[in-house]
N, C-alpha and C. Protein backbone atom coordinates (compact mmCIF):
# COMPACT_ATOMS: atom_id res chain seq x y z
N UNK A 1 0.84 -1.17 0.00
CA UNK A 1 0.00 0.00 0.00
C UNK A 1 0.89 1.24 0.00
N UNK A 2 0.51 2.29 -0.86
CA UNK A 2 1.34 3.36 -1.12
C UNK A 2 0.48 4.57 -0.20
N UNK A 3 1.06 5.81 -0.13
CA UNK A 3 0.19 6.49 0.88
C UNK A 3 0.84 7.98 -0.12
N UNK A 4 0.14 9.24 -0.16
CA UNK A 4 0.66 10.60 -0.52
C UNK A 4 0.62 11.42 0.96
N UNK A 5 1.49 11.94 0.90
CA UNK A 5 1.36 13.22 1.57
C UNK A 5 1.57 14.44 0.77
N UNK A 6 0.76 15.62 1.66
CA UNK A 6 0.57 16.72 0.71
C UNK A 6 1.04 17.95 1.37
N UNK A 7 2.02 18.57 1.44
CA UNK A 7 2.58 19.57 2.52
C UNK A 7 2.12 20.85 1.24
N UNK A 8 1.36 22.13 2.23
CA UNK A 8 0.50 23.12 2.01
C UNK A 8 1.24 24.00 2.42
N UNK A 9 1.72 25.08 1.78
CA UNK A 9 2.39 26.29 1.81
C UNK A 9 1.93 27.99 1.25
N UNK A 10 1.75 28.43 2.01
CA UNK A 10 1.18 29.66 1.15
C UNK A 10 2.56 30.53 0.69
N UNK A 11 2.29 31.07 -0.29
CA UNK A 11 3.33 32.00 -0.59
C UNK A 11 4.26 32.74 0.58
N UNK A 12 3.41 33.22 1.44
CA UNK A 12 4.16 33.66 2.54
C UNK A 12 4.88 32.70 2.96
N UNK A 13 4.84 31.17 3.44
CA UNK A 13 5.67 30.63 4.38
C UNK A 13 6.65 30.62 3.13
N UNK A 14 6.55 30.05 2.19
CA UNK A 14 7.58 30.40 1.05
C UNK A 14 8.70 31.25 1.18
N UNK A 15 8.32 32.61 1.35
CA UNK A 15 8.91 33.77 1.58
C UNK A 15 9.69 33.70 2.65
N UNK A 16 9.39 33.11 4.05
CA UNK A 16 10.17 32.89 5.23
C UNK A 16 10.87 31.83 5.01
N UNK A 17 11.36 31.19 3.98
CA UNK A 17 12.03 30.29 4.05
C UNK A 17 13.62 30.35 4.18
N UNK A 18 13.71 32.11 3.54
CA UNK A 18 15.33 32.56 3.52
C UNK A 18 15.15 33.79 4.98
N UNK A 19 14.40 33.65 6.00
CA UNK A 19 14.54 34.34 7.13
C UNK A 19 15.18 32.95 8.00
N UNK A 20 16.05 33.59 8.60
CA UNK A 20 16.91 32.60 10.01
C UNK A 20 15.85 31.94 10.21
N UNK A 21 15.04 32.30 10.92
CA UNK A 21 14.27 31.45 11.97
C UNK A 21 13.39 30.00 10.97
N UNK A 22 13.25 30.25 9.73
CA UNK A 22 13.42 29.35 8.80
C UNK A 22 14.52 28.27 8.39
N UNK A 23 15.03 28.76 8.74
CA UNK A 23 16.84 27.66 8.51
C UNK A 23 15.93 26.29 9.73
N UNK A 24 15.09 26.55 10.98
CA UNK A 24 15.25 25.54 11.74
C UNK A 24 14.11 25.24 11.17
N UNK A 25 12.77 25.60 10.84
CA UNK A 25 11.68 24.62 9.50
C UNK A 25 11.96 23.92 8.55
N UNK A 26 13.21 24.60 7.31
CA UNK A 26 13.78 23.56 6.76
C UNK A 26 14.36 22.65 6.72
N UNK A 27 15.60 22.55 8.16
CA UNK A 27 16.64 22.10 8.67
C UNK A 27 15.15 20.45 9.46
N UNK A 28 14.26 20.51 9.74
CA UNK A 28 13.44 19.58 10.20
C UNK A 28 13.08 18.69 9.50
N UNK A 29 12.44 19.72 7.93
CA UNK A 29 12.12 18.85 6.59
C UNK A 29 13.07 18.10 6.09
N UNK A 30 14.32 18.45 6.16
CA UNK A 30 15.70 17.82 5.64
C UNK A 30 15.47 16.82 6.70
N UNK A 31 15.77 16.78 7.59
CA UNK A 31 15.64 15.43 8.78
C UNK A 31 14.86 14.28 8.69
N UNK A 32 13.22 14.72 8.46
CA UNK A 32 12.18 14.12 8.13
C UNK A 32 12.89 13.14 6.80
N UNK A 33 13.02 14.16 5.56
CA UNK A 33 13.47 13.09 4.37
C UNK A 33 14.37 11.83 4.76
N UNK A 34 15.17 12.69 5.30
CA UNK A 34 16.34 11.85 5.80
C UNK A 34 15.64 10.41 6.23
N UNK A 35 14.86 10.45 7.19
CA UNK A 35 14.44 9.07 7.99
C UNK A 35 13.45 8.58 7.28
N UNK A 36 13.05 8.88 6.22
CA UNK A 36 12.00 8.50 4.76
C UNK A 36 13.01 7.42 4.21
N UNK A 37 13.66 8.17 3.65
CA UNK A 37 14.88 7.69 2.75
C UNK A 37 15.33 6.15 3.48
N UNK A 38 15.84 6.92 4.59
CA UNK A 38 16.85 5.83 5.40
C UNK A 38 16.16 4.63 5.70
N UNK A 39 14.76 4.63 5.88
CA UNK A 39 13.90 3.49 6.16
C UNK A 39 13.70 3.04 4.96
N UNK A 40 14.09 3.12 3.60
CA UNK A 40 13.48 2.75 2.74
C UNK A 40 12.20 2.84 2.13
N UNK A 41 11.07 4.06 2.89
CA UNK A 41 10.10 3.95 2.21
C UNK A 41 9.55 5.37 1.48
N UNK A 42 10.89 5.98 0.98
CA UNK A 42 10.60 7.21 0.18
C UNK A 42 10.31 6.58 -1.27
N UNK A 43 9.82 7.15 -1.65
CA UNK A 43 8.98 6.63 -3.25
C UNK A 43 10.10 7.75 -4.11
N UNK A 44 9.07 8.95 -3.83
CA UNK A 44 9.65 9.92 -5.03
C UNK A 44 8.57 11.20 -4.48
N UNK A 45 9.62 12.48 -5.31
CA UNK A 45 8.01 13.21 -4.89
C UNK A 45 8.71 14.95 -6.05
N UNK A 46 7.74 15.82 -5.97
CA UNK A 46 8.81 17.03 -7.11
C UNK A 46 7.40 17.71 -6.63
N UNK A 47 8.13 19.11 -6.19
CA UNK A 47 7.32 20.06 -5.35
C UNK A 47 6.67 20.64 -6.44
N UNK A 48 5.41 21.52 -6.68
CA UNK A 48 4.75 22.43 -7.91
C UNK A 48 5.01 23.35 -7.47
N UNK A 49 4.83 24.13 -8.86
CA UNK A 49 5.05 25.60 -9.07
C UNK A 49 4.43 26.59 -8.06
N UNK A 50 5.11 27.95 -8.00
CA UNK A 50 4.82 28.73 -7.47
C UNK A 50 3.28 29.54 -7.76
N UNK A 51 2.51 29.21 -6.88
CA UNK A 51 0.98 29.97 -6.72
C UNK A 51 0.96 30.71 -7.96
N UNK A 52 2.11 31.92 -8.38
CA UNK A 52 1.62 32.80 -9.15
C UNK A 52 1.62 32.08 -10.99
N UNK A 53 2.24 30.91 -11.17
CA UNK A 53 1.86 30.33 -12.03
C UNK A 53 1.28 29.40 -12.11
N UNK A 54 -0.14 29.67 -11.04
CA UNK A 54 -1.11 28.33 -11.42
C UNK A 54 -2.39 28.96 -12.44
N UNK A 55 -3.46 28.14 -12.80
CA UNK A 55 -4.06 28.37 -13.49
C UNK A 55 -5.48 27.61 -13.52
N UNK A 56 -6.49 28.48 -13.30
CA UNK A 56 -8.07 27.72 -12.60
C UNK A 56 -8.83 27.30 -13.84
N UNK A 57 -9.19 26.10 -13.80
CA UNK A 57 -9.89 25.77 -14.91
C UNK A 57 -11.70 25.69 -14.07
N UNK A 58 -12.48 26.01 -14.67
CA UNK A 58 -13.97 25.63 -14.03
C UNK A 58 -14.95 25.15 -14.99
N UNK A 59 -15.42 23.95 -14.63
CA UNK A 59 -16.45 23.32 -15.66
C UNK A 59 -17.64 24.00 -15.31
N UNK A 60 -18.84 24.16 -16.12
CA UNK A 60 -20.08 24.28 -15.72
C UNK A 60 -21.08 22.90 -16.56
């Protein structure tokens, strides 16, 4: 059984990512992978584009 996770970011946390106090949010995510990896059960994964190039489609 395979599972997704979906990590939710608004532009702003984006933006805090090159403030210090960000070095220890990313510095966690790096850790996290780390023990993904190391257990063997990282799959794969490729982050999407930035908010300002998304694009809304709506059926009626």
């Amino acid at each position: 059984m395979r599972y997704i996770m979906v990590v939710y970011e608004t532009p702003a946390d984006i933006d805090r990512r090159d403030d210090p106090a960000g070095e220890q949010y990313i510095a966690a995510w790096r850790a996290y992978y780390k023990a993904l990896e190391e257990a063997g059960v990282y799959v794969g994964g490729a982050p999407l584009k930035q908010a300002a190039t998304a694009t809304t489609v709506r059926l009626r």
